[in-house]
PDB file of N, CA and C in Angstrom:
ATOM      1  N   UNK A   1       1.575   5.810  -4.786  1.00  0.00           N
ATOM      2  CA  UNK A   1       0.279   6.030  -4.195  1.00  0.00           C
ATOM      3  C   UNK A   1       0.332   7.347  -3.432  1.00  0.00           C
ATOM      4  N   UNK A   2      -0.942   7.470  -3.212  1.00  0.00           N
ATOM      5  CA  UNK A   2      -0.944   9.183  -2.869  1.00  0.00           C
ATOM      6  C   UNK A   2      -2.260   8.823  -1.999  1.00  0.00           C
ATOM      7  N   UNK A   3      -2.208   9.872  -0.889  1.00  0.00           N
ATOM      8  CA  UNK A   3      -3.132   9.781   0.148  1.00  0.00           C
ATOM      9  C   UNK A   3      -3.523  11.082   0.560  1.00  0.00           C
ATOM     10  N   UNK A   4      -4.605  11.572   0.581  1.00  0.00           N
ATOM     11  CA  UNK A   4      -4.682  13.547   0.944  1.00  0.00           C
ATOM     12  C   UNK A   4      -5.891  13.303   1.890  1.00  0.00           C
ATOM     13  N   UNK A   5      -5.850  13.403   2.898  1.00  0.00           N
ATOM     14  CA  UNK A   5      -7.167  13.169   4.007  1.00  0.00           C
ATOM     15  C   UNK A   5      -7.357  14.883   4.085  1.00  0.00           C
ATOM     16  N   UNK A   6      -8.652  15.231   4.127  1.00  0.00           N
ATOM     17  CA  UNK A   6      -8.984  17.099   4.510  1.00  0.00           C
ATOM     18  C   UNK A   6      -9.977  17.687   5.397  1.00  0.00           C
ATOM     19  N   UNK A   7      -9.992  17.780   6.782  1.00  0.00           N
ATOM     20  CA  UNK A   7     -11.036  18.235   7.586  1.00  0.00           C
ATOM     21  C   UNK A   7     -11.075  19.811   7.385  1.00  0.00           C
ATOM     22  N   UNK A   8     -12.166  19.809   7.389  1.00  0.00           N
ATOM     23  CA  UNK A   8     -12.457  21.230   7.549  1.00  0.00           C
ATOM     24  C   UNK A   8     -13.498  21.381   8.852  1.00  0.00           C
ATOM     25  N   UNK A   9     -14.555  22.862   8.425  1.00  0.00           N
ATOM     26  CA  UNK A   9     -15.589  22.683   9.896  1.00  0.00           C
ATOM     27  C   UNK A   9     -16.889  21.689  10.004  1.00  0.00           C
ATOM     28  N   UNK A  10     -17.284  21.804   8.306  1.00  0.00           N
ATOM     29  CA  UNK A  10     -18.642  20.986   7.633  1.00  0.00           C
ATOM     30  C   UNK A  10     -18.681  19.821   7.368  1.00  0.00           C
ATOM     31  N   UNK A  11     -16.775  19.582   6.573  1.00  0.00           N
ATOM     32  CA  UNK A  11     -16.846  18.396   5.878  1.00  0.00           C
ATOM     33  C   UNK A  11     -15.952  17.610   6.536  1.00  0.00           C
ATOM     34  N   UNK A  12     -15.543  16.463   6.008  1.00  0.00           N
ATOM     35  CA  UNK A  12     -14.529  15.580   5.576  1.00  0.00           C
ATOM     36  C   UNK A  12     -14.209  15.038   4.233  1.00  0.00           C
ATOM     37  N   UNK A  13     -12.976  15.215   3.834  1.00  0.00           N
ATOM     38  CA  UNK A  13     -12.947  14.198   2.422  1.00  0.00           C
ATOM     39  C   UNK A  13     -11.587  13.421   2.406  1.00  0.00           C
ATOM     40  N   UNK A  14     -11.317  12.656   1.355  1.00  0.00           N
ATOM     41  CA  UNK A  14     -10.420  12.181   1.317  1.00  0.00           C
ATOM     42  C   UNK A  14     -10.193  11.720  -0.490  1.00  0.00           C
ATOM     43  N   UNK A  15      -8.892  11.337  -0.602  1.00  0.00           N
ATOM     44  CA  UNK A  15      -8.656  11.165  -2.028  1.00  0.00           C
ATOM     45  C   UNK A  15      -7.599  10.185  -1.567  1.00  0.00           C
ATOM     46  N   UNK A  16      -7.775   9.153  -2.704  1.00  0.00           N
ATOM     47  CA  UNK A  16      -6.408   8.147  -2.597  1.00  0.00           C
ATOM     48  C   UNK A  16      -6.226   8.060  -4.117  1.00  0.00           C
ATOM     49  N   UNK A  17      -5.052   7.927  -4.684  1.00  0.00           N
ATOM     50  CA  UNK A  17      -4.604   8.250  -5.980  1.00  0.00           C
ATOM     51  C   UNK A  17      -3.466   6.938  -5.923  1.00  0.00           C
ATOM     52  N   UNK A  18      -2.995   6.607  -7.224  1.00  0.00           N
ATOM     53  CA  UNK A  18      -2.419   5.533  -7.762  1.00  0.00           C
ATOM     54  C   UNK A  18      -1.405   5.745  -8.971  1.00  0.00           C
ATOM     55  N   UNK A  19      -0.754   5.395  -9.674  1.00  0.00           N
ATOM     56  CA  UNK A  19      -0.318   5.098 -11.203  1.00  0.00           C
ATOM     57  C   UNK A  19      -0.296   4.159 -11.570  1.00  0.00           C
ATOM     58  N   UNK A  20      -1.455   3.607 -11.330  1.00  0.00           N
ATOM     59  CA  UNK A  20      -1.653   1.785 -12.056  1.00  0.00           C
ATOM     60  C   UNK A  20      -1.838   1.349 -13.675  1.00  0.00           C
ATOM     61  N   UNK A  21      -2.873   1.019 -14.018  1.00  0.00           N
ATOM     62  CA  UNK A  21      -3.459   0.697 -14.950  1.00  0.00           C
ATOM     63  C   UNK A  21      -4.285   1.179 -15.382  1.00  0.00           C
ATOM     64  N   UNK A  22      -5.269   1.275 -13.916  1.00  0.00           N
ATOM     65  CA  UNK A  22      -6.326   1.988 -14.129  1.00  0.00           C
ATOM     66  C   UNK A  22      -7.458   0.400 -14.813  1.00  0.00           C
ATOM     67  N   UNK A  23      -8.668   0.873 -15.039  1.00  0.00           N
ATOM     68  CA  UNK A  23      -9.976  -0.035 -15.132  1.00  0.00           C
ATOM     69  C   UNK A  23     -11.170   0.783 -16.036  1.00  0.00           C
ATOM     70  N   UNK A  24     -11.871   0.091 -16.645  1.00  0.00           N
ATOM     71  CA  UNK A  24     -12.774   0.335 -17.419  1.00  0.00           C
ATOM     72  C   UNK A  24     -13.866   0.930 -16.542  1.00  0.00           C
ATOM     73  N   UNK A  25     -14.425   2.106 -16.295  1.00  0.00           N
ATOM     74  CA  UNK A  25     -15.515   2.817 -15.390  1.00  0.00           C
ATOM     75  C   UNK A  25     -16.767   2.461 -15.939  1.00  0.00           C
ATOM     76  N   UNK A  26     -16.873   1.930 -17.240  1.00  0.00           N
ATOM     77  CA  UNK A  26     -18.301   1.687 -17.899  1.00  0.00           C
ATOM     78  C   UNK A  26     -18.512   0.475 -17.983  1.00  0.00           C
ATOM     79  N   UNK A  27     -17.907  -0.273 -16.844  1.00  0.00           N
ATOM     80  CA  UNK A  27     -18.033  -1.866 -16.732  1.00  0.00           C
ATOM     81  C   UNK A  27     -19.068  -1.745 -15.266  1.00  0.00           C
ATOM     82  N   UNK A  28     -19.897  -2.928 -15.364  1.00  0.00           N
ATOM     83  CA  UNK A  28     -20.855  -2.761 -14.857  1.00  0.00           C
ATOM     84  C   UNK A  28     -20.515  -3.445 -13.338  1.00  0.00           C
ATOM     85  N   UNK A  29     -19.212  -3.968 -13.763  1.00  0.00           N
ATOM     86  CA  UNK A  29     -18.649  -5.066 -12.467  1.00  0.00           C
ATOM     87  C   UNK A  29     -18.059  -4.041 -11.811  1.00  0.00           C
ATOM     88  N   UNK A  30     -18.544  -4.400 -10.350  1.00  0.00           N
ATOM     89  CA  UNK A  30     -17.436  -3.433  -9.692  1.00  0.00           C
ATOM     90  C   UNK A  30     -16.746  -4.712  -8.299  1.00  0.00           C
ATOM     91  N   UNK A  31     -15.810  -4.456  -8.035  1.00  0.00           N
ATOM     92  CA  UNK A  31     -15.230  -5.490  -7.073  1.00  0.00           C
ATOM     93  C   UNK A  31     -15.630  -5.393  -5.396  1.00  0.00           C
ATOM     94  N   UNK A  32     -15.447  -6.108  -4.846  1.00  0.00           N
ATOM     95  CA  UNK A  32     -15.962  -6.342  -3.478  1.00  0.00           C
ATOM     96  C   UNK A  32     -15.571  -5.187  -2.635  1.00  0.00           C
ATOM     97  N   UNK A  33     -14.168  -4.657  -2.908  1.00  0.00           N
ATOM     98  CA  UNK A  33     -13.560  -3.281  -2.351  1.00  0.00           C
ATOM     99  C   UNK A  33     -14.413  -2.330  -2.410  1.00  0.00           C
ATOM    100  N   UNK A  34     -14.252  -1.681  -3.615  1.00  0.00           N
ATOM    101  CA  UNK A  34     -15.148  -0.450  -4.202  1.00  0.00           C
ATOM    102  C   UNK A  34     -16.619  -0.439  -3.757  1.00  0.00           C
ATOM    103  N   UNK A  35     -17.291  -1.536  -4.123  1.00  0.00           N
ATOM    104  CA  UNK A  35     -18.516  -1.573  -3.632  1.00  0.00           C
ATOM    105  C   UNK A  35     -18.858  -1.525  -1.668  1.00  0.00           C
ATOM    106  N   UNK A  36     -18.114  -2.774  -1.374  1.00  0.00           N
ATOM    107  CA  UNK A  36     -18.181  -1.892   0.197  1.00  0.00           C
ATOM    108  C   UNK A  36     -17.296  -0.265   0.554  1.00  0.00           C
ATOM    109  N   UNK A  37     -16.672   0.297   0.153  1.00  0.00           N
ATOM    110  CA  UNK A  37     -16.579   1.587   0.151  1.00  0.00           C
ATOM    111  C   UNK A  37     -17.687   2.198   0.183  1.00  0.00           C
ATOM    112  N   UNK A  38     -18.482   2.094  -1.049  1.00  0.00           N
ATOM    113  CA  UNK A  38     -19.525   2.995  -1.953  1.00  0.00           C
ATOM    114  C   UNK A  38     -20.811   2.688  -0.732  1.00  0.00           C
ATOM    115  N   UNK A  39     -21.150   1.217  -0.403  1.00  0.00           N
ATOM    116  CA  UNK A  39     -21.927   1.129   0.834  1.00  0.00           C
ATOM    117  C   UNK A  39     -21.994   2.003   1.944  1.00  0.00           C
ATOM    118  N   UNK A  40     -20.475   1.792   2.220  1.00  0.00           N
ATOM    119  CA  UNK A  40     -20.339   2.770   3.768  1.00  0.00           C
ATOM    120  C   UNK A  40     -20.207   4.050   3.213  1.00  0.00           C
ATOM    121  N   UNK A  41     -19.933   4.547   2.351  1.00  0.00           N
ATOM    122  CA  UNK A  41     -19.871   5.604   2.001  1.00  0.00           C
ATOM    123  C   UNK A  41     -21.348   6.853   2.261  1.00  0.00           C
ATOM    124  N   UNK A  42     -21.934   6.054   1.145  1.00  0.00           N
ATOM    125  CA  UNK A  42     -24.275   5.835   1.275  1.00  0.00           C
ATOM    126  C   UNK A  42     -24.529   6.226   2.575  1.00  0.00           C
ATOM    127  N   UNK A  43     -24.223   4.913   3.151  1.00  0.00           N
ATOM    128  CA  UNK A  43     -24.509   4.954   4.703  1.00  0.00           C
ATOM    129  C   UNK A  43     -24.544   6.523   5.531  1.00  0.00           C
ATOM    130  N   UNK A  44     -23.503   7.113   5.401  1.00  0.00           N
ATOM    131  CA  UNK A  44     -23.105   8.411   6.247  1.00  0.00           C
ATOM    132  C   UNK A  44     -23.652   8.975   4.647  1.00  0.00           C
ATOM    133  N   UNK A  45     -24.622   9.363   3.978  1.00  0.00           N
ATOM    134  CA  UNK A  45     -24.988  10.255   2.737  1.00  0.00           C
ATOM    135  C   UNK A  45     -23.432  10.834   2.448  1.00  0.00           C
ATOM    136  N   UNK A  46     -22.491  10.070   2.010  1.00  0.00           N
ATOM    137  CA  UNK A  46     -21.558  11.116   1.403  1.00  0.00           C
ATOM    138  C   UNK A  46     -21.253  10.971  -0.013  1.00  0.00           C
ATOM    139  N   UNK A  47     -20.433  11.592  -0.464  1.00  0.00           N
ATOM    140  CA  UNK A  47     -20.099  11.479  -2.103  1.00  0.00           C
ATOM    141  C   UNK A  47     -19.034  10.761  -2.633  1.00  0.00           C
ATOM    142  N   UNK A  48     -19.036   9.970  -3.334  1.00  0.00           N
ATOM    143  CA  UNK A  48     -17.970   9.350  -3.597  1.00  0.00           C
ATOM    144  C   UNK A  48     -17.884   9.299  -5.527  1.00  0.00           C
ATOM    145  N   UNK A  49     -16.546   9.680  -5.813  1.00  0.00           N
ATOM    146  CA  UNK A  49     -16.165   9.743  -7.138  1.00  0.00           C
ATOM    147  C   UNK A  49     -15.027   8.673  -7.469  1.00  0.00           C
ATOM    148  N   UNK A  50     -14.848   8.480  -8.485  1.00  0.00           N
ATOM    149  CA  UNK A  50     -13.911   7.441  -9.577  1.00  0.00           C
ATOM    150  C   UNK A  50     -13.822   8.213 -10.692  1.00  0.00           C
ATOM    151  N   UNK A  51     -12.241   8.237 -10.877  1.00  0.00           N
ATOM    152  CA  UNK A  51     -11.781   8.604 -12.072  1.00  0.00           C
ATOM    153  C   UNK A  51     -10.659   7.733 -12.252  1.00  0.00           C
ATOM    154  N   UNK A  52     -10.644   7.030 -13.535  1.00  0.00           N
ATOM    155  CA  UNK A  52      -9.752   5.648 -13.695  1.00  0.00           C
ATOM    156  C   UNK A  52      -9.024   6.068 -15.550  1.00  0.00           C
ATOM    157  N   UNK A  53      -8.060   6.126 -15.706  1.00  0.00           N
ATOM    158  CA  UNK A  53      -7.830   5.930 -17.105  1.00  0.00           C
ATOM    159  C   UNK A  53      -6.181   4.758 -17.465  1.00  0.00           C
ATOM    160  N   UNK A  54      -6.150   4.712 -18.034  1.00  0.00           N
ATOM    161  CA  UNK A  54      -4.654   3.840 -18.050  1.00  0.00           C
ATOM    162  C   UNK A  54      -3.403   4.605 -17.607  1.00  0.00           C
ATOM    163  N   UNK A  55      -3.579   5.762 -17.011  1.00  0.00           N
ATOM    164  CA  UNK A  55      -2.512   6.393 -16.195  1.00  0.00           C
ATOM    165  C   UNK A  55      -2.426   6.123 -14.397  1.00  0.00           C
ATOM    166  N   UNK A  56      -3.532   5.827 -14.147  1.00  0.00           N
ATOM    167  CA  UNK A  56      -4.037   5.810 -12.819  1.00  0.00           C
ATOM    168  C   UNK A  56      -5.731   5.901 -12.242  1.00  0.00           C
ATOM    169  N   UNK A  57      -5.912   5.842 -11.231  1.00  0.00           N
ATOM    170  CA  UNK A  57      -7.095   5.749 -11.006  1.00  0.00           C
ATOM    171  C   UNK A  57      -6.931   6.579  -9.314  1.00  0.00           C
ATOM    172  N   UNK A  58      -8.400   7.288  -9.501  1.00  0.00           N
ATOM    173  CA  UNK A  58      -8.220   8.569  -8.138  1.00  0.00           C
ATOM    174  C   UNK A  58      -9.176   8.257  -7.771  1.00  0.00           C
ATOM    175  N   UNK A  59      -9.923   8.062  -6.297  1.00  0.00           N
ATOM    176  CA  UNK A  59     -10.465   7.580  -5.506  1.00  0.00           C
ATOM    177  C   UNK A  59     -11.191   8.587  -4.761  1.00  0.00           C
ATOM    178  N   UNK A  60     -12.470   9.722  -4.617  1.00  0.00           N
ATOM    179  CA  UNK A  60     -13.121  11.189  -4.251  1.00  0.00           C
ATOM    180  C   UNK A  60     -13.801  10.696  -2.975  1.00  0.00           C
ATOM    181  N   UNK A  61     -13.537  10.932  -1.644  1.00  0.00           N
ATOM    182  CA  UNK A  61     -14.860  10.755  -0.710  1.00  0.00           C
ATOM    183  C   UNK A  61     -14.973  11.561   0.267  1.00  0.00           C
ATOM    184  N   UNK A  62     -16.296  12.352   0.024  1.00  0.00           N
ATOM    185  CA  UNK A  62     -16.708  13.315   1.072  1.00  0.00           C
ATOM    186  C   UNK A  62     -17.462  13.102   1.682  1.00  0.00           C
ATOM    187  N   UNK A  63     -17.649  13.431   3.120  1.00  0.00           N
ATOM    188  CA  UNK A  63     -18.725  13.132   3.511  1.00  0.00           C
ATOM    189  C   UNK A  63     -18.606  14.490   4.485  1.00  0.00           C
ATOM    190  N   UNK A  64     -20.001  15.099   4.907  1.00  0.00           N
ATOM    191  CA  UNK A  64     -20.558  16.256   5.729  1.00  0.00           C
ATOM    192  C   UNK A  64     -20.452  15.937   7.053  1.00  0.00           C
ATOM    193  N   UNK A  65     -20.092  16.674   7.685  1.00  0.00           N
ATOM    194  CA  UNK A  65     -20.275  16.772   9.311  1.00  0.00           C
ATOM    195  C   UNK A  65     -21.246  16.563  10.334  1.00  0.00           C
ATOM    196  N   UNK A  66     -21.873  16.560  10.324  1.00  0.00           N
ATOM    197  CA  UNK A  66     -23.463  16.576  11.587  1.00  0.00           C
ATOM    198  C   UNK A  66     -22.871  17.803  12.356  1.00  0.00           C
ATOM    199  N   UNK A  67     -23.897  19.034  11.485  1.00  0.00           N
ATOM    200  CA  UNK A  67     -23.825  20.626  12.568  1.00  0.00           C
ATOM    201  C   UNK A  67     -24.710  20.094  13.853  1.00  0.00           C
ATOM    202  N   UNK A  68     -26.034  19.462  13.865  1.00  0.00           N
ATOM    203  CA  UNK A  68     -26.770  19.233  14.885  1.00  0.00           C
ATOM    204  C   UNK A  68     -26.362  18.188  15.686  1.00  0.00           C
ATOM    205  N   UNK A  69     -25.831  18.599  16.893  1.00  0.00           N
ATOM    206  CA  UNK A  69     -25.651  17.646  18.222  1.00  0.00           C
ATOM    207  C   UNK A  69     -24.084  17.942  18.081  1.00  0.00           C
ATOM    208  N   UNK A  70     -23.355  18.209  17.794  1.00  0.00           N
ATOM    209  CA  UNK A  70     -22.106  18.268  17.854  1.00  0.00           C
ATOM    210  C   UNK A  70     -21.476  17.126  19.177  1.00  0.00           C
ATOM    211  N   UNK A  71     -22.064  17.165  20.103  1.00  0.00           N
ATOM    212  CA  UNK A  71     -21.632  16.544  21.426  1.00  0.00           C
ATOM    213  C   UNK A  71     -21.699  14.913  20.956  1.00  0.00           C
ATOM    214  N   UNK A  72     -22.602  14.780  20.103  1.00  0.00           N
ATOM    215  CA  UNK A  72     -22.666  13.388  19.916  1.00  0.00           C
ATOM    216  C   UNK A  72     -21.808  12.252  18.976  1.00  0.00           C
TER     217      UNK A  72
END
């Protein structure tokens, strides 16, 4: 497993990576994990990617900073 967290001034992202099995992406099921991710993810408008093949599966989430209010 692999973990890369990345602040910058705008953003945040993060990637979590694997060498599993990996999962079918064009299955309509998604599991209780992923989906609350993808929720909280929404929540703060950020981006979230999946890339899964039978080598592994990589895990994309960005989300933007709030330039306005900084203090808050």
């Amino acid at each position: 497993m692999n973990v890369q967290l990345v602040q910058e001034a705008d953003r945040v992202s993060f990637t979590v990576q694997d060498d599993g099995k990996g999962f079918e992406q064009q299955s309509e099921m998604e599991g209780m994990g992923l989906r609350n991710i993808r929720q909280r993810v929404e929540a703060f408008q950020g981006k979230m990617n999946i890339y899964s093949s039978s080598e592994g599966t990589e895990v994309h989430v960005e989300l933007e900073l709030n330039k306005e209010g900084k203090d808050d």
